[in-house]
N, C-alpha and C. Protein backbone atom coordinates (compact mmCIF):
# COMPACT_ATOMS: atom_id res chain seq x y z
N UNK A 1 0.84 -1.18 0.00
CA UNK A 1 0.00 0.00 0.00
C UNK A 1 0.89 1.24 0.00
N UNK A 2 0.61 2.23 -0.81
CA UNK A 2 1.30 3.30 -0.68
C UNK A 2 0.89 4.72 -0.41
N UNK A 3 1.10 4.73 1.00
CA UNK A 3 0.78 5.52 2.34
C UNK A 3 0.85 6.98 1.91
N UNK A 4 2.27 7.33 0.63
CA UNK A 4 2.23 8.74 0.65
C UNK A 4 1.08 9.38 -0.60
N UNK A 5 0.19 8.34 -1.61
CA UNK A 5 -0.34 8.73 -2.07
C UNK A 5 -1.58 9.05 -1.20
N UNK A 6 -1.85 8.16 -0.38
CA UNK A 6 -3.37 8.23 0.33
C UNK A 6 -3.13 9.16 1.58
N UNK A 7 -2.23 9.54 1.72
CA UNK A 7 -2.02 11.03 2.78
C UNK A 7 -2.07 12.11 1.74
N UNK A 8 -1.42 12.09 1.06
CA UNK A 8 -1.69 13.15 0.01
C UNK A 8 -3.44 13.12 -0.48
N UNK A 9 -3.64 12.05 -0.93
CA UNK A 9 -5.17 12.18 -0.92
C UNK A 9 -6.01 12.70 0.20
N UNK A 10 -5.79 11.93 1.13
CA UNK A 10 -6.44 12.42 2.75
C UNK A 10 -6.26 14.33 2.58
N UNK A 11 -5.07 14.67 2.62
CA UNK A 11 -4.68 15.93 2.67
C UNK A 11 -5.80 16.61 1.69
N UNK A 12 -5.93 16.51 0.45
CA UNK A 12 -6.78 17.16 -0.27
C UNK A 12 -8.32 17.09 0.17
N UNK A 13 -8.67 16.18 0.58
CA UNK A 13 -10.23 16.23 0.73
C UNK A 13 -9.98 17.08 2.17
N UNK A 14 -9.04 16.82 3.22
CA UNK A 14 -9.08 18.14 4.21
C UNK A 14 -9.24 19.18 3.92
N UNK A 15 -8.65 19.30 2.37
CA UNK A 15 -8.39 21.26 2.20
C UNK A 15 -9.40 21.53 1.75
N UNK A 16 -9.93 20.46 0.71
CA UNK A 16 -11.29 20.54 0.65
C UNK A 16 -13.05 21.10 1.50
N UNK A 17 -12.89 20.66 2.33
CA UNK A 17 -13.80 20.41 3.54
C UNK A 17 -12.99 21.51 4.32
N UNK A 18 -12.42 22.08 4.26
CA UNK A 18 -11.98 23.05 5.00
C UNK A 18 -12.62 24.40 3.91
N UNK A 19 -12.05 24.22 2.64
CA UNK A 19 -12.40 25.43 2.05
C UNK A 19 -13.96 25.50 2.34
N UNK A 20 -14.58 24.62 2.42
CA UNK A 20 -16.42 24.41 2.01
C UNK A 20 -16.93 25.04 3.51
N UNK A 21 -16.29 24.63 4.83
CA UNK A 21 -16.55 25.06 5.54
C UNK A 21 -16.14 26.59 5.83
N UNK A 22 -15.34 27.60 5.44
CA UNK A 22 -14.90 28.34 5.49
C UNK A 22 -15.82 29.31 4.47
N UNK A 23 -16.31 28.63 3.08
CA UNK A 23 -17.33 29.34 2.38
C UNK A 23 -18.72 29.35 3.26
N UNK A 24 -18.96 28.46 3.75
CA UNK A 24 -20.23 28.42 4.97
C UNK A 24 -19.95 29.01 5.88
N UNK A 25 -19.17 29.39 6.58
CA UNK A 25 -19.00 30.21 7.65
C UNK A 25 -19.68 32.14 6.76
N UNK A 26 -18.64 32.10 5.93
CA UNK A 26 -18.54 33.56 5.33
C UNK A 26 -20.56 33.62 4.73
N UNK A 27 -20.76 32.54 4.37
CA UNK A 27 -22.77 32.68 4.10
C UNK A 27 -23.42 33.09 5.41
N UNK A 28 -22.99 32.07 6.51
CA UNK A 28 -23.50 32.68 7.93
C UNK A 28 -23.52 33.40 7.93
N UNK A 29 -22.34 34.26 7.71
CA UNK A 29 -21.86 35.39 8.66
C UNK A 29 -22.63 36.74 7.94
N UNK A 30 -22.91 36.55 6.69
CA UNK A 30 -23.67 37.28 5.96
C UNK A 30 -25.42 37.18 6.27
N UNK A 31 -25.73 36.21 6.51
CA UNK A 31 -27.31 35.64 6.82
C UNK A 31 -27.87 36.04 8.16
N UNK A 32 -26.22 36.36 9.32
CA UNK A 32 -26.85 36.41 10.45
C UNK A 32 -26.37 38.16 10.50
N UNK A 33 -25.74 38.81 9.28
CA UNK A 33 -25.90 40.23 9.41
C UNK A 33 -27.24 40.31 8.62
N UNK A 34 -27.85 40.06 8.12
CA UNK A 34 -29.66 40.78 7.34
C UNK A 34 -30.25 40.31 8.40
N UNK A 35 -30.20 39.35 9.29
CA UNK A 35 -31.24 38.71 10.10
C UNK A 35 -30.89 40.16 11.22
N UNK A 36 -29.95 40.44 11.36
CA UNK A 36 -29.76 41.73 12.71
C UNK A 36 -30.24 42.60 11.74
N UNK A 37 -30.29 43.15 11.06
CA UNK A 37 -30.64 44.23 10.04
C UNK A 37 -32.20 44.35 9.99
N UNK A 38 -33.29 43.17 9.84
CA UNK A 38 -34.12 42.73 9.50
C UNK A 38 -35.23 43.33 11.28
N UNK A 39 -33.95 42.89 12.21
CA UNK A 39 -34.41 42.72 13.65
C UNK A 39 -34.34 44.69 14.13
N UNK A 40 -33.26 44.84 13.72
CA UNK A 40 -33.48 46.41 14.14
C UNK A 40 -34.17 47.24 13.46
N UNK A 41 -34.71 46.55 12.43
CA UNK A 41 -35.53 47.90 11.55
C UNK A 41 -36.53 48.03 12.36
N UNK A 42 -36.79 49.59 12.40
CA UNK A 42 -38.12 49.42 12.89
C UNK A 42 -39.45 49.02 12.47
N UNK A 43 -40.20 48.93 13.51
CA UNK A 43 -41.58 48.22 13.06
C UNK A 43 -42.55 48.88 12.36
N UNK A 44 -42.98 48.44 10.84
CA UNK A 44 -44.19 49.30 10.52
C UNK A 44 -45.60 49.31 11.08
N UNK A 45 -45.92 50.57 12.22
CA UNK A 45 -46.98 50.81 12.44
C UNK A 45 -47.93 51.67 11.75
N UNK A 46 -49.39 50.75 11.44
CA UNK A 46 -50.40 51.89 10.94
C UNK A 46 -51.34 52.04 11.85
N UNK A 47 -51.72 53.38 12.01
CA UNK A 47 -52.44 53.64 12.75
C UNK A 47 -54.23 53.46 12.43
N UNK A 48 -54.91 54.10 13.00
CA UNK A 48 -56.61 54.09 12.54
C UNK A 48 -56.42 54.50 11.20
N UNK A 49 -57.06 54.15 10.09
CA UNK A 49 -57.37 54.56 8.74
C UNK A 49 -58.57 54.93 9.06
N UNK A 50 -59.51 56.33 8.57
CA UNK A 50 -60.65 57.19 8.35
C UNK A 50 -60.63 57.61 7.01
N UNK A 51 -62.07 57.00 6.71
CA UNK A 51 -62.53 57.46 5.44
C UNK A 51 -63.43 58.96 5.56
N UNK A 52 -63.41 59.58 4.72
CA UNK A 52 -64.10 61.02 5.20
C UNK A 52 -64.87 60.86 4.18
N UNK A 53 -66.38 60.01 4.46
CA UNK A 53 -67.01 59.81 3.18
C UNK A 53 -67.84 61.28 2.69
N UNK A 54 -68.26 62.17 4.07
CA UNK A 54 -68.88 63.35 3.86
C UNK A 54 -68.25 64.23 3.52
N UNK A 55 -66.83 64.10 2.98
CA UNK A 55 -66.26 65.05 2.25
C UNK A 55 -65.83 65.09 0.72
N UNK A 56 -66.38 64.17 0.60
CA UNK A 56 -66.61 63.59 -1.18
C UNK A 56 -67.47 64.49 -1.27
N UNK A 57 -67.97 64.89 -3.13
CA UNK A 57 -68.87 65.83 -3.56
C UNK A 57 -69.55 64.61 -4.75
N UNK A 58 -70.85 65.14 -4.54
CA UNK A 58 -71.47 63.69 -5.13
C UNK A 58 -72.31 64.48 -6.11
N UNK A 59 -72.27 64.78 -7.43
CA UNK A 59 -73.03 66.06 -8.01
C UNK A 59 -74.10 64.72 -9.09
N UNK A 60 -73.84 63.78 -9.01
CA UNK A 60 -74.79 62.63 -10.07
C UNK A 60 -74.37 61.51 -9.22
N UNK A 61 -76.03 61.30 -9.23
CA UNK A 61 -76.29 59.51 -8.39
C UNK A 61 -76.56 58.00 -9.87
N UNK A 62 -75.46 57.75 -9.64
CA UNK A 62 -75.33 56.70 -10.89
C UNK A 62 -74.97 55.32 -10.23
N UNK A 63 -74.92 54.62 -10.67
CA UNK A 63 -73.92 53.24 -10.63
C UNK A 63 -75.09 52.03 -10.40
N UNK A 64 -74.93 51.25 -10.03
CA UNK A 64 -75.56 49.71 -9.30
C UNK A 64 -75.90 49.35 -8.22
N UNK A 65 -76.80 49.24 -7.97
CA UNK A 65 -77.20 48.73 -6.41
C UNK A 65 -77.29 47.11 -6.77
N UNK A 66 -76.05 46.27 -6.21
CA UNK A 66 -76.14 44.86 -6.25
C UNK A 66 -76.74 44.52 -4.86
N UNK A 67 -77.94 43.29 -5.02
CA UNK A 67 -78.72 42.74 -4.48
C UNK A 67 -77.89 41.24 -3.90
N UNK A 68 -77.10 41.21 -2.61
CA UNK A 68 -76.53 40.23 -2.63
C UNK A 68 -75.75 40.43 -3.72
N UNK A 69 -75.08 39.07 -3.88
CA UNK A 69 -74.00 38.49 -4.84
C UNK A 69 -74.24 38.94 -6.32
N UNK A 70 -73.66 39.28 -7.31
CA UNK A 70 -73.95 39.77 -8.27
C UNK A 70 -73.92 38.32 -9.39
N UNK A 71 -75.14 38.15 -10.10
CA UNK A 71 -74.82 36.53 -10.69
C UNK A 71 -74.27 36.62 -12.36
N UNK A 72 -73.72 37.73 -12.39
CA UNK A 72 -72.97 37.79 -13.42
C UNK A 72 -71.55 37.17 -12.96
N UNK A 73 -71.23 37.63 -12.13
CA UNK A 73 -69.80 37.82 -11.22
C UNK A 73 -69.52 36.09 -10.92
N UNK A 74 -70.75 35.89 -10.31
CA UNK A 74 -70.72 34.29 -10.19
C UNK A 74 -70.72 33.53 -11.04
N UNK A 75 -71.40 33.59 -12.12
CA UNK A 75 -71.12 32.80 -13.54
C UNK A 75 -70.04 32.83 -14.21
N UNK A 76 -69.12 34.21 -14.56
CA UNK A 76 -68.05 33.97 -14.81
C UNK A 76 -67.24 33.37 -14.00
N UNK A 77 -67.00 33.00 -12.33
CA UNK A 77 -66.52 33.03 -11.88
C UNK A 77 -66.62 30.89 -11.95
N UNK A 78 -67.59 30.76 -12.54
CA UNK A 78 -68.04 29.56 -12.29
C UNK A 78 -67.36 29.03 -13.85
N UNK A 79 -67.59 29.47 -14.62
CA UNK A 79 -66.67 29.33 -15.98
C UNK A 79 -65.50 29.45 -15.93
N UNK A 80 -64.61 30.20 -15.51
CA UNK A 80 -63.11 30.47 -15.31
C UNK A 80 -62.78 29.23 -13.93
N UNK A 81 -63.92 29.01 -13.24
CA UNK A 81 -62.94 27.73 -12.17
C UNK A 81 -63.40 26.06 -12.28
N UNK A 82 -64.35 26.26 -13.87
CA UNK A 82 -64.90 25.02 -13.96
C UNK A 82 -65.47 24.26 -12.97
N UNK A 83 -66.27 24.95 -12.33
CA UNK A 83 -67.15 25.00 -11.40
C UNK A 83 -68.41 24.85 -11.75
N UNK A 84 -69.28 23.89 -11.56
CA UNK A 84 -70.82 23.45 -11.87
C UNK A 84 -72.01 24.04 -11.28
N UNK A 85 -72.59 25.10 -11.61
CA UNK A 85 -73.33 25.79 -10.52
C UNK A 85 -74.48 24.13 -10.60
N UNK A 86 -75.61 24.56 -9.55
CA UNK A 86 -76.25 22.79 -9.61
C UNK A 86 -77.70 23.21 -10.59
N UNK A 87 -77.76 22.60 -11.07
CA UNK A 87 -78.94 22.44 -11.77
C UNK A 87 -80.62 22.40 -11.18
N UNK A 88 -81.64 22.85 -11.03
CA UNK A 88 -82.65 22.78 -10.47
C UNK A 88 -84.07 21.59 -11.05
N UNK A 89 -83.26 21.47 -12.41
CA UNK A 89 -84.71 20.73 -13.42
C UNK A 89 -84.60 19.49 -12.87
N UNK A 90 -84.54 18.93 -11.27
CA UNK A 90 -84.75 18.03 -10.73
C UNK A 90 -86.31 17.98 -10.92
N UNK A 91 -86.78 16.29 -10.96
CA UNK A 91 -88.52 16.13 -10.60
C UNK A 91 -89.30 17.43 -11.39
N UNK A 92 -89.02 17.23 -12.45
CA UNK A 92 -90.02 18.33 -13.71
C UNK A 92 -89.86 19.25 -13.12
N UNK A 93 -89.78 20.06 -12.29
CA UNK A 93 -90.05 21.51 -12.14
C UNK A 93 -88.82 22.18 -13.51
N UNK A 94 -90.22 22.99 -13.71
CA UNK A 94 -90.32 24.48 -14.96
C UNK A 94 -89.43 25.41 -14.62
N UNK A 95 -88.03 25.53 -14.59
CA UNK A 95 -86.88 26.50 -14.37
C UNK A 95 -87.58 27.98 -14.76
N UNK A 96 -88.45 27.98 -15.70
CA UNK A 96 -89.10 29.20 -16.40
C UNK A 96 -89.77 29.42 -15.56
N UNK A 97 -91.10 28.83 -14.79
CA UNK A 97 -92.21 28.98 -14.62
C UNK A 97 -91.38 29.52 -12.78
N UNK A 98 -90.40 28.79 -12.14
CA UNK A 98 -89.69 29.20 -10.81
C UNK A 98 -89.32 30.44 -10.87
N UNK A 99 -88.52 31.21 -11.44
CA UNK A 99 -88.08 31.93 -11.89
C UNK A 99 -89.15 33.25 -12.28
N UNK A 100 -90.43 33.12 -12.93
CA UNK A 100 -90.90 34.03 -13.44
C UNK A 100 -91.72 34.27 -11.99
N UNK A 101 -92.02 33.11 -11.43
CA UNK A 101 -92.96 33.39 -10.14
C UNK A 101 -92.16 34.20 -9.12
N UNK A 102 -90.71 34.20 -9.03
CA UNK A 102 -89.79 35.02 -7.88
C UNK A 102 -89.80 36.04 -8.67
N UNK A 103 -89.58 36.57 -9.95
CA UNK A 103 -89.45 37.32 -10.63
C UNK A 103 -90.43 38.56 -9.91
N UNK A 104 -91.66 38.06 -10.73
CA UNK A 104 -93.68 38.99 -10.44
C UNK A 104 -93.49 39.01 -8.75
N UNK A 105 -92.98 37.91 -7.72
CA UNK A 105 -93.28 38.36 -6.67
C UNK A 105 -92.48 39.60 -5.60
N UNK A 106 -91.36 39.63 -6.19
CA UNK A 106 -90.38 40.50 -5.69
C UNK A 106 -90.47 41.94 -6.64
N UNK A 107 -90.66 41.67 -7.63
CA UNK A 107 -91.36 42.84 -8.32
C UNK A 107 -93.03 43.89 -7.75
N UNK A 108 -93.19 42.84 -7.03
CA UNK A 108 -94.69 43.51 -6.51
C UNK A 108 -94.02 43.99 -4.93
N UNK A 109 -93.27 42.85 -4.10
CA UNK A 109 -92.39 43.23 -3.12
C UNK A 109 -92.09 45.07 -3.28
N UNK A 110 -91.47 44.88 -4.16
CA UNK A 110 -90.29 46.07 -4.29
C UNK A 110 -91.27 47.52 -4.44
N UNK A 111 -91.78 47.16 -5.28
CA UNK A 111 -92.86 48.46 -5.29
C UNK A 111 -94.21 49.24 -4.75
N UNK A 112 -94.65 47.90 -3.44
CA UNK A 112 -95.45 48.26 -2.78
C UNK A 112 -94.88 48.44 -1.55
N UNK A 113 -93.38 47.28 -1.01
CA UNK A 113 -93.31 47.27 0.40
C UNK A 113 -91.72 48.11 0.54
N UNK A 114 -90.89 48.11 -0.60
CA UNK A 114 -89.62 49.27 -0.68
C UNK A 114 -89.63 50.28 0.41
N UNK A 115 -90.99 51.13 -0.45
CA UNK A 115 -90.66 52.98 0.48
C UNK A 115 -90.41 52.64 1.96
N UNK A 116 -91.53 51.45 2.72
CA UNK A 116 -91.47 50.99 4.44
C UNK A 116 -90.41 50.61 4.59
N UNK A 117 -89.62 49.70 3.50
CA UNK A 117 -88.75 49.17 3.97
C UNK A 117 -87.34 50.52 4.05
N UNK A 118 -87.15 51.26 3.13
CA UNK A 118 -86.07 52.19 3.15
C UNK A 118 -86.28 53.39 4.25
N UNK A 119 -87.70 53.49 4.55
CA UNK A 119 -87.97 54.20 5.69
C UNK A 119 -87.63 53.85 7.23
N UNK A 120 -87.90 52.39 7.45
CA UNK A 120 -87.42 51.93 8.30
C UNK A 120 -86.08 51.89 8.40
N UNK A 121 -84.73 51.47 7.97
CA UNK A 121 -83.76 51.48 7.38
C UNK A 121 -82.96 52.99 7.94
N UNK A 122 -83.60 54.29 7.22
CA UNK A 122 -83.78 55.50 7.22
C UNK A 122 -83.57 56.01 9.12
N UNK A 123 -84.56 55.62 9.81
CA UNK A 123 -84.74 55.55 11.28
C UNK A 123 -83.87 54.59 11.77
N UNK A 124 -83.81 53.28 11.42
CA UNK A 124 -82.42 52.38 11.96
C UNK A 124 -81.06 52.62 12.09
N UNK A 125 -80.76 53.44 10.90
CA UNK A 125 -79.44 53.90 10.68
C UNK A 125 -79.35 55.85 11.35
N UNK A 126 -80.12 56.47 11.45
CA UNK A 126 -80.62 57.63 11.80
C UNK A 126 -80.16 58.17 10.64
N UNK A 127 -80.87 57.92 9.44
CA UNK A 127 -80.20 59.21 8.15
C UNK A 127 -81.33 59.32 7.25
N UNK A 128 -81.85 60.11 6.56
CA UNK A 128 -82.70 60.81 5.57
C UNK A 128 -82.65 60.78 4.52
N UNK A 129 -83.16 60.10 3.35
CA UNK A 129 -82.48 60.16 2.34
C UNK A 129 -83.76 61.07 1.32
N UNK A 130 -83.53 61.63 0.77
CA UNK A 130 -84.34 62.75 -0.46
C UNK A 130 -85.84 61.19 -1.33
N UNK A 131 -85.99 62.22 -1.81
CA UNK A 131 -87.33 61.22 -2.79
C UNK A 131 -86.84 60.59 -3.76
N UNK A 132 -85.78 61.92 -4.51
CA UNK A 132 -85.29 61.12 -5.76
C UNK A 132 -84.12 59.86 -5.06
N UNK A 133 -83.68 59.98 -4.27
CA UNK A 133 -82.63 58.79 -4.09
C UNK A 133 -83.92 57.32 -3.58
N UNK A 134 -84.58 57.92 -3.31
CA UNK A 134 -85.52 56.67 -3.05
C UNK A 134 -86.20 56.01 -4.40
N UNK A 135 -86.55 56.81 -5.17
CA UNK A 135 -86.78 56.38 -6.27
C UNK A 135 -85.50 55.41 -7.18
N UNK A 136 -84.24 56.52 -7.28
CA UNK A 136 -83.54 55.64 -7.64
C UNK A 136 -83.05 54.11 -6.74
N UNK A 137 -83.38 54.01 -5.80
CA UNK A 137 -83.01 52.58 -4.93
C UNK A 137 -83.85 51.69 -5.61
N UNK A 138 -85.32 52.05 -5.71
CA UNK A 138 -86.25 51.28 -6.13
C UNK A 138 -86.17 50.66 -7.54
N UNK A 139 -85.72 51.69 -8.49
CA UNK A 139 -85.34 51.26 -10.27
C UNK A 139 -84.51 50.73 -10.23
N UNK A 140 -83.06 50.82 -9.57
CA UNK A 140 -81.80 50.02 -9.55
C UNK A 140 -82.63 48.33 -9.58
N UNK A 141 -83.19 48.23 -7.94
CA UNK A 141 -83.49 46.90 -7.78
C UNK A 141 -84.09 46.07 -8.79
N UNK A 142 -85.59 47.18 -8.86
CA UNK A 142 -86.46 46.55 -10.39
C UNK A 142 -85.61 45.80 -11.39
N UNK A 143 -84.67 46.97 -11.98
CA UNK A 143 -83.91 46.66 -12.91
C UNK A 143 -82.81 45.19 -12.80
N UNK A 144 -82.32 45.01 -11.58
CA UNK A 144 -81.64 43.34 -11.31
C UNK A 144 -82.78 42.34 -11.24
N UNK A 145 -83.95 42.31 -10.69
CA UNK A 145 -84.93 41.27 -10.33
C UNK A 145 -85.07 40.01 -11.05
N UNK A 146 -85.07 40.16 -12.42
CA UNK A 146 -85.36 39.40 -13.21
C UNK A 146 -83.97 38.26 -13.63
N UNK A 147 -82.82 38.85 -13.31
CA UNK A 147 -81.54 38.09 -13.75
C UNK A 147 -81.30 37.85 -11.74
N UNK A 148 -81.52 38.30 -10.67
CA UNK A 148 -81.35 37.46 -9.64
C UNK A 148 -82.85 36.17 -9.47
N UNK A 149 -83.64 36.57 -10.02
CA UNK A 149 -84.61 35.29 -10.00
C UNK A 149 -84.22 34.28 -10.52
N UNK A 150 -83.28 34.12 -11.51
CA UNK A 150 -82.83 33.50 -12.37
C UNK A 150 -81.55 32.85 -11.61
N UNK A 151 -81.05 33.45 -11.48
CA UNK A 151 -80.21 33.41 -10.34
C UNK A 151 -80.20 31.94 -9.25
N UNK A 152 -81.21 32.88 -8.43
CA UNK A 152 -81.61 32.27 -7.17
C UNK A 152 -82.38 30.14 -7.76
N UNK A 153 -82.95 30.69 -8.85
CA UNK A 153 -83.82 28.90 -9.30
C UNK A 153 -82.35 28.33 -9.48
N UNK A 154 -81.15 29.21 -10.35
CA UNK A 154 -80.14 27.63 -10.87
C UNK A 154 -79.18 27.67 -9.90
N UNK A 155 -79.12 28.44 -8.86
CA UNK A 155 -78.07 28.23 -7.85
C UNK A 155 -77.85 27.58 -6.52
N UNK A 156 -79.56 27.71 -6.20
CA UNK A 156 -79.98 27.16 -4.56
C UNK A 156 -80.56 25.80 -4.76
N UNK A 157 -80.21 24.96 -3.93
CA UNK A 157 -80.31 23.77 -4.25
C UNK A 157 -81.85 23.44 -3.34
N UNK A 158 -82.88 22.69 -4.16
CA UNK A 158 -83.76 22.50 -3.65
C UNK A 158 -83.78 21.13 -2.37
N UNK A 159 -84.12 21.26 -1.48
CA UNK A 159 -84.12 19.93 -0.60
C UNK A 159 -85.05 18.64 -0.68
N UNK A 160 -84.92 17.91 -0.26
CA UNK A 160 -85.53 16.28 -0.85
C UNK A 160 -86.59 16.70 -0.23
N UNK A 161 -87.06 17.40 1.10
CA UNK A 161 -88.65 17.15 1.51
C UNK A 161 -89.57 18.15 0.38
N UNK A 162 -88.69 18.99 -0.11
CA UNK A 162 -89.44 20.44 -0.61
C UNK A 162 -90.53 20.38 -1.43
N UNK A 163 -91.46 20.75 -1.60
CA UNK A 163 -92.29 20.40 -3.03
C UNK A 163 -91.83 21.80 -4.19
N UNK A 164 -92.12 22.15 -5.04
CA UNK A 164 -92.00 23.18 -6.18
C UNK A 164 -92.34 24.26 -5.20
N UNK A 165 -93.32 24.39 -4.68
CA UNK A 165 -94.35 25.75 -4.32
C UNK A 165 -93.37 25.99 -2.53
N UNK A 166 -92.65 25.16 -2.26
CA UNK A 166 -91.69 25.40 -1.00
C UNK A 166 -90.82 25.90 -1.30
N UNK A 167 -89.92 25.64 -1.89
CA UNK A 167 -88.86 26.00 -2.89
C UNK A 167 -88.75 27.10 -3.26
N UNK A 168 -89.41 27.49 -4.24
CA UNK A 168 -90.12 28.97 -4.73
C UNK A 168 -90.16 30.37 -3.57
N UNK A 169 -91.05 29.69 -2.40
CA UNK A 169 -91.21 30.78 -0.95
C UNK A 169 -90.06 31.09 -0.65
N UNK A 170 -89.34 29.90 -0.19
CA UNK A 170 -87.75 30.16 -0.15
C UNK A 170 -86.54 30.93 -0.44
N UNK A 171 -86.82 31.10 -2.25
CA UNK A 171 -86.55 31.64 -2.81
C UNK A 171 -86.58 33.51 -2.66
N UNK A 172 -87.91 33.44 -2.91
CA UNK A 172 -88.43 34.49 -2.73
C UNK A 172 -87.95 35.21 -1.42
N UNK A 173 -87.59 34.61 -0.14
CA UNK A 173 -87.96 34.86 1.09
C UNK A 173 -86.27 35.62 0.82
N UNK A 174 -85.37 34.46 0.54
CA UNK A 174 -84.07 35.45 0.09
C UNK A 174 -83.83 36.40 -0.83
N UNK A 175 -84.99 36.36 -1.62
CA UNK A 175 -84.68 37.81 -2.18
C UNK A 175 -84.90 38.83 -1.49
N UNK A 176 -86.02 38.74 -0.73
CA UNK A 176 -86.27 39.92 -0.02
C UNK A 176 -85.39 40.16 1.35
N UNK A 177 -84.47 38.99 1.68
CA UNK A 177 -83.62 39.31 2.62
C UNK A 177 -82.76 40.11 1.63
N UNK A 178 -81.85 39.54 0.80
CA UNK A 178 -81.20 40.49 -0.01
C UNK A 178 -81.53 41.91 -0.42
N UNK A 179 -82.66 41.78 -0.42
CA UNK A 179 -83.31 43.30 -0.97
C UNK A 179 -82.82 44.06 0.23
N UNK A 180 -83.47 43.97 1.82
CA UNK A 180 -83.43 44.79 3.04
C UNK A 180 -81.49 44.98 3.02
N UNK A 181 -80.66 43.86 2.61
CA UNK A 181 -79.33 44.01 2.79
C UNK A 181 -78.79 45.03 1.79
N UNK A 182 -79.05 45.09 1.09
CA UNK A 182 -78.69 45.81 -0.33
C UNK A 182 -79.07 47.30 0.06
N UNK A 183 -80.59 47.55 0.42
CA UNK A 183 -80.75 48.64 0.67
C UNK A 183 -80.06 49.69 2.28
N UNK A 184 -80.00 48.36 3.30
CA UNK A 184 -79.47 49.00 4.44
C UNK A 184 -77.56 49.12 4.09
N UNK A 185 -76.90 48.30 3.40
CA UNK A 185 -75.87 48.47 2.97
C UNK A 185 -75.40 50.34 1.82
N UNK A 186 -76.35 50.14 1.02
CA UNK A 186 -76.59 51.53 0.73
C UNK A 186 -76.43 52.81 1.35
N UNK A 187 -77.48 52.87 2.32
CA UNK A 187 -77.68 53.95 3.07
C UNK A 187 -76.68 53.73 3.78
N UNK A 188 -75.90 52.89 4.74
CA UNK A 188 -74.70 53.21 5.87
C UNK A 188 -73.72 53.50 4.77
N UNK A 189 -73.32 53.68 3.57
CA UNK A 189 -71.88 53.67 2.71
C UNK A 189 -72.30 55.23 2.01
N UNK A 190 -73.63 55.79 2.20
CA UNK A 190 -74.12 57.14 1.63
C UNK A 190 -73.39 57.92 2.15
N UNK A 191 -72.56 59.08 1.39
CA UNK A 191 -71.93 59.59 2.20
C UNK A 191 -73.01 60.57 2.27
N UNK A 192 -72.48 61.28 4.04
CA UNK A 192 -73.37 62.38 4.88
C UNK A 192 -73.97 63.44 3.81
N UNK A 193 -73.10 64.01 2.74
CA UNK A 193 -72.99 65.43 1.95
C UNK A 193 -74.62 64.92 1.08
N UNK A 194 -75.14 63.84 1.05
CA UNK A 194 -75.98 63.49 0.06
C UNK A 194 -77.30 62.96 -0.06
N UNK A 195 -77.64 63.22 1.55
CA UNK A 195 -78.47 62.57 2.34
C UNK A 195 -79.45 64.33 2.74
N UNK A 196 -80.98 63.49 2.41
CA UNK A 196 -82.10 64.41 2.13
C UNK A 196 -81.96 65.04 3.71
């Protein structure tokens, strides 16, 4: 066996393992200066954020009053994640005939029981809102009714005891929760400057 090659070998993998450890030391020594760097920075504090909604100037009342979930928003959202909204044409029921009945009933909702409901609302929240903004609350809604009826039949899943005409109430019963949300959501986000 010849001793001075395999000391000479030995020797190299030392210098080896020496250099490697010596490059690891110098990474430490760098890792544990950002980690002190990291430790003395100071801390970002934010304080209260205030919106000053009554200092906005509101000279035209435009935009959307979404009723609940918007089912545009959800359909694309259901296409882009290949996502199955559920189907309702379980046991014959008329997707048309569900649909047109939430449709006429929240439509009669909206225009006989609205003004009580935004009045109440009005006193709940303590704020006033003008005629024309009441009017416009009321057309916004009108104007979604017919695409959340639609909505509400292909999205909510009917239950095994339900008959058609249970189902439907149901339906209905969340629209008009949505409706009171939509409208009390409204009025608390009104800013002060715009209010009757």
């Amino acid at each position: 066996m010849d001793y001075t090659a395999y000391v000479q070998q030995l020797y190299q993998t030392i210098q080896q393992q020496a250099n490697k450890i010596n490059e690891l030391e110098k990474r430490l020594e760098i890792v544990e200066k950002k980690a002190t760097e990291l430790v003395d920075r100071p801390a970002i504090r934010v304080d209260k954020i205030e919106y000053k909604f009554d200092q906005l100037k509101v000279e035209q009342l435009d935009g959307t009053l979404n009723i609940g979930l918007n089912p545009a928003d959800l359909q694309s959202l259901a296409n882009d994640s290949d996502v199955s909204l559920p189907n309702q044409n379980q046991h014959n029921i008329d997707p048309a005939t569900v649909s047109e009945k939430i449709s006429s009933t929240l439509k009669s909702y909206t225009q006989e029981e609205l003004p009580l409901v935004i009045e109440k609302m009005e006193k709940e929240l303590s704020r006033s809102l003008s005629p024309e903004y009441h009017e416009h609350i009321q057309q916004d809604l009108l104007n979604q009714i017919d695409s959340r009826a639609d909505f509400y039949q292909r999205t909510t899943t009917r239950h095994p005891q339900e008959n058609a005409e249970q189902w439907t109430t149901r339906l209905i019963e969340q629209g008009k929760q949505d409706i009171h949300s939509a409208v009390k959501h409204y009025i608390m986000h009104l800013p002060d400057a715009v209010k009757g």
